[in-house]
Protein backbone atom coordinates (compact mmCIF):
# COMPACT_ATOMS: atom_id res chain seq x y z
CA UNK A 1 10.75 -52.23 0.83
CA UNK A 2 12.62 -51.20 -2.24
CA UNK A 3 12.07 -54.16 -4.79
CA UNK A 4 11.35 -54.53 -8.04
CA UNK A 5 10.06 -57.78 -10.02
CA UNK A 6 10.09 -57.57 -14.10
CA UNK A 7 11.76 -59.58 -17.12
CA UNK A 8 14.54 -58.60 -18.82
CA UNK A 9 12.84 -59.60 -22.28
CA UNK A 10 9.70 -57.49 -21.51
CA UNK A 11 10.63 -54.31 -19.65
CA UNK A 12 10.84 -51.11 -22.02
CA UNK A 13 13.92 -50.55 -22.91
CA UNK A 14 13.79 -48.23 -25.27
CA UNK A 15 14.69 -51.24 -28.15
CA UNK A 16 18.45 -51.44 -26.61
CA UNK A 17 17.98 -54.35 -24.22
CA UNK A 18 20.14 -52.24 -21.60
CA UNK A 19 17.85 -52.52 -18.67
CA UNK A 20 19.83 -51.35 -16.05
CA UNK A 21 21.92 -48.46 -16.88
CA UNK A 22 22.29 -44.32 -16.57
CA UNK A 23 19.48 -43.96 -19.66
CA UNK A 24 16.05 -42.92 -18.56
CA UNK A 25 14.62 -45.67 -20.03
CA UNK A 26 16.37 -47.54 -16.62
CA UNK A 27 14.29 -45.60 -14.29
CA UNK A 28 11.22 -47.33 -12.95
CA UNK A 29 8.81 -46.50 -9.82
CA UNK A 30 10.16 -46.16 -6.30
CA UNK A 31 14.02 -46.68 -5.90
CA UNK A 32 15.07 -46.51 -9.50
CA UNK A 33 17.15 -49.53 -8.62
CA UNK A 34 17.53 -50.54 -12.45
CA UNK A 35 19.16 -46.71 -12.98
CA UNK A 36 22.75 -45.85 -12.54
CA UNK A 37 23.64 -41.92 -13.53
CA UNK A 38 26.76 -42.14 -14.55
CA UNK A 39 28.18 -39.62 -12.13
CA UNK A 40 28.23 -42.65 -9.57
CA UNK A 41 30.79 -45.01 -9.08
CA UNK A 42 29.53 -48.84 -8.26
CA UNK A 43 32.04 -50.38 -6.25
CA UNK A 44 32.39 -54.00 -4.83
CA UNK A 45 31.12 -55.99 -7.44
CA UNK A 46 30.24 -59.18 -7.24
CA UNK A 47 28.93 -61.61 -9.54
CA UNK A 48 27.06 -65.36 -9.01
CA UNK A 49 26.28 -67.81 -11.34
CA UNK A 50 24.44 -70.78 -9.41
CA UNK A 51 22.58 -73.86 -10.16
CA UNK A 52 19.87 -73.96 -7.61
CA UNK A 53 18.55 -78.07 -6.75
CA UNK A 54 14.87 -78.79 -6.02
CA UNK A 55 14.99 -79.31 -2.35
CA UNK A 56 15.74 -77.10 0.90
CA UNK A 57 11.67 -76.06 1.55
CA UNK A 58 12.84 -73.93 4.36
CA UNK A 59 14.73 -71.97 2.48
CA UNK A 60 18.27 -70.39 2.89
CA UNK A 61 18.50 -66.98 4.85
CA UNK A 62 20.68 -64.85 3.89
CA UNK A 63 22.28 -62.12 5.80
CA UNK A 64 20.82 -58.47 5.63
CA UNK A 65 21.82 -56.67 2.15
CA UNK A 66 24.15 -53.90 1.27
CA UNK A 67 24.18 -52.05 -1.88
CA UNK A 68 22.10 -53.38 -4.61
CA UNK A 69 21.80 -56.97 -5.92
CA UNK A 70 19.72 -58.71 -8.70
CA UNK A 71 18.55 -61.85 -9.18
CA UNK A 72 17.91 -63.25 -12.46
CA UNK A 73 16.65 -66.93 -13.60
CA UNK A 74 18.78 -67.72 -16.71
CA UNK A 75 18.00 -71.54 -17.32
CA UNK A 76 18.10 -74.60 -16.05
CA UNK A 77 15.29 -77.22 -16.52
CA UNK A 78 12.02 -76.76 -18.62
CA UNK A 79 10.69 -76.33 -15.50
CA UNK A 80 12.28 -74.12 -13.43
CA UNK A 81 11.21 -72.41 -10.42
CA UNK A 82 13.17 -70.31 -7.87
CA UNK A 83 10.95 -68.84 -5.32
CA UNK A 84 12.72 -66.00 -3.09
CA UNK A 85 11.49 -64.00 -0.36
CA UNK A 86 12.03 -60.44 0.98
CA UNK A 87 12.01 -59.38 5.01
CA UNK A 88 12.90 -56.02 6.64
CA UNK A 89 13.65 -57.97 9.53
CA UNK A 90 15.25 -61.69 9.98
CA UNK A 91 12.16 -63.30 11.50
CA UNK A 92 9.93 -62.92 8.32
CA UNK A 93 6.96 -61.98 9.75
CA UNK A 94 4.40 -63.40 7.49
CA UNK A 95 2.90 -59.98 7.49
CA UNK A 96 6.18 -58.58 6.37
CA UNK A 97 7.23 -60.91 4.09
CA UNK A 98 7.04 -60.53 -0.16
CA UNK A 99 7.60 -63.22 -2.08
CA UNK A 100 7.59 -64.00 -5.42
CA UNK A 101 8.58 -67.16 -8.07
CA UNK A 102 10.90 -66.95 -10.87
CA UNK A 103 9.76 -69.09 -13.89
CA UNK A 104 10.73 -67.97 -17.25
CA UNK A 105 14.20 -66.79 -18.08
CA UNK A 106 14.95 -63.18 -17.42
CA UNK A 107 12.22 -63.26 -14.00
CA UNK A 108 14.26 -60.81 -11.82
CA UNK A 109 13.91 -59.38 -8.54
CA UNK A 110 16.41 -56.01 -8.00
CA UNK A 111 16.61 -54.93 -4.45
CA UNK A 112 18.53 -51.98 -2.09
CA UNK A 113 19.81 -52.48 1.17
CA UNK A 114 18.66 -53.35 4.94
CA UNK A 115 16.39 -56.51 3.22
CA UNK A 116 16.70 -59.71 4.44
CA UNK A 117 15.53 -61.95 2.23
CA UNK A 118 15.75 -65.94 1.53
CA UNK A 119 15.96 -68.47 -0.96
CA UNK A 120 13.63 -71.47 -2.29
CA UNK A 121 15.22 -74.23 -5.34
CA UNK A 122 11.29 -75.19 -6.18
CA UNK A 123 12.65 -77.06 -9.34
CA UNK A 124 16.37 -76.95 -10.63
CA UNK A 125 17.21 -73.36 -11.61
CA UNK A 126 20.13 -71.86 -12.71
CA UNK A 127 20.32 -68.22 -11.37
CA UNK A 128 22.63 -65.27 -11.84
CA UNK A 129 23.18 -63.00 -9.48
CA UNK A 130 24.82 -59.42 -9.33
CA UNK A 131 25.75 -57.39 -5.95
CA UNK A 132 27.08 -53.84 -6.26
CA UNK A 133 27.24 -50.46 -4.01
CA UNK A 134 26.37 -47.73 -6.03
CA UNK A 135 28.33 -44.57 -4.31
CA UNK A 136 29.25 -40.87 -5.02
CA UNK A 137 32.55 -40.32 -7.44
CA UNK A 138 33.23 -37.94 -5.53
CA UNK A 139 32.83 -39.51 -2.09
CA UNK A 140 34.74 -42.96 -3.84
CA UNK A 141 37.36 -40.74 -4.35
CA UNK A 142 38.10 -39.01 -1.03
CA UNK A 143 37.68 -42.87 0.78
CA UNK A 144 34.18 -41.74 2.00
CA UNK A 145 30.90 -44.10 1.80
């Protein structure tokens, strides 16, 4: 599954805080989904700033992801927790099923498409979230995907 958990404040970023972006300093293991060459275009993006309540223990399923999307804690109370979870398929096979907590502000969890994956408010949590579709300028510009 192409994910990728870090903190903003603690991955290298070459002393420029840009952590997602065309520099090289962007590129991490697997999918590279913190990099963005500047020869592509990102189209449809969208951008969520949420405060997540304590509550809902079974979670809130989401539907299957395009593109690329990030999930950042930013705030919320001193104790904040925002657990979400990552499926290839919608049943969430235990088997198939990553999870992981966001505690401290800047806990992120980047992801590409065909994931499911669900949500968790563990403790009050504000969380920001950004969707995009990276695509070909060239492709962009003819109306092709």
């Amino acid at each position: 599954m192409d994910i990728e958990f870090g903190n903003a404040g603690t991955v290298d970023t070459n002393g420029t805080g840009w952590f997602i972006g065309f520099s090289d300093w962007c590129r991490s293991t697997g999918a590279h989904l913190r990099h963005m060459p500047p020869a592509l275009d990102a189209r449809g993006l969208c951008v969520k700033w949420f405060m997540h309540p304590a509550g809902n223990p079974a979670g809130e399923a989401k539907p299957v992801s395009t593109g690329r999307t990030i999930s950042m804690l930013v705030g919320g109370a001193p104790d904040s927790e925002f657990r979400i979870e990552f499926s290839p398929t919608a049943s969430f096979a235990p088997a198939n099923t990553i999870k992981r907590v966001l505690r401290e502000p800047g806990d992120f969890a980047i992801w590409g498409p065909g994931l499911y994956h669900r949500a968790f408010g563990i403790a009050p949590a504000c969380v920001l979230t950004i969707r995009w579709e990276p695509g070909d300028a060239a492709c962009a510009a003819e109306g092709q995907r």
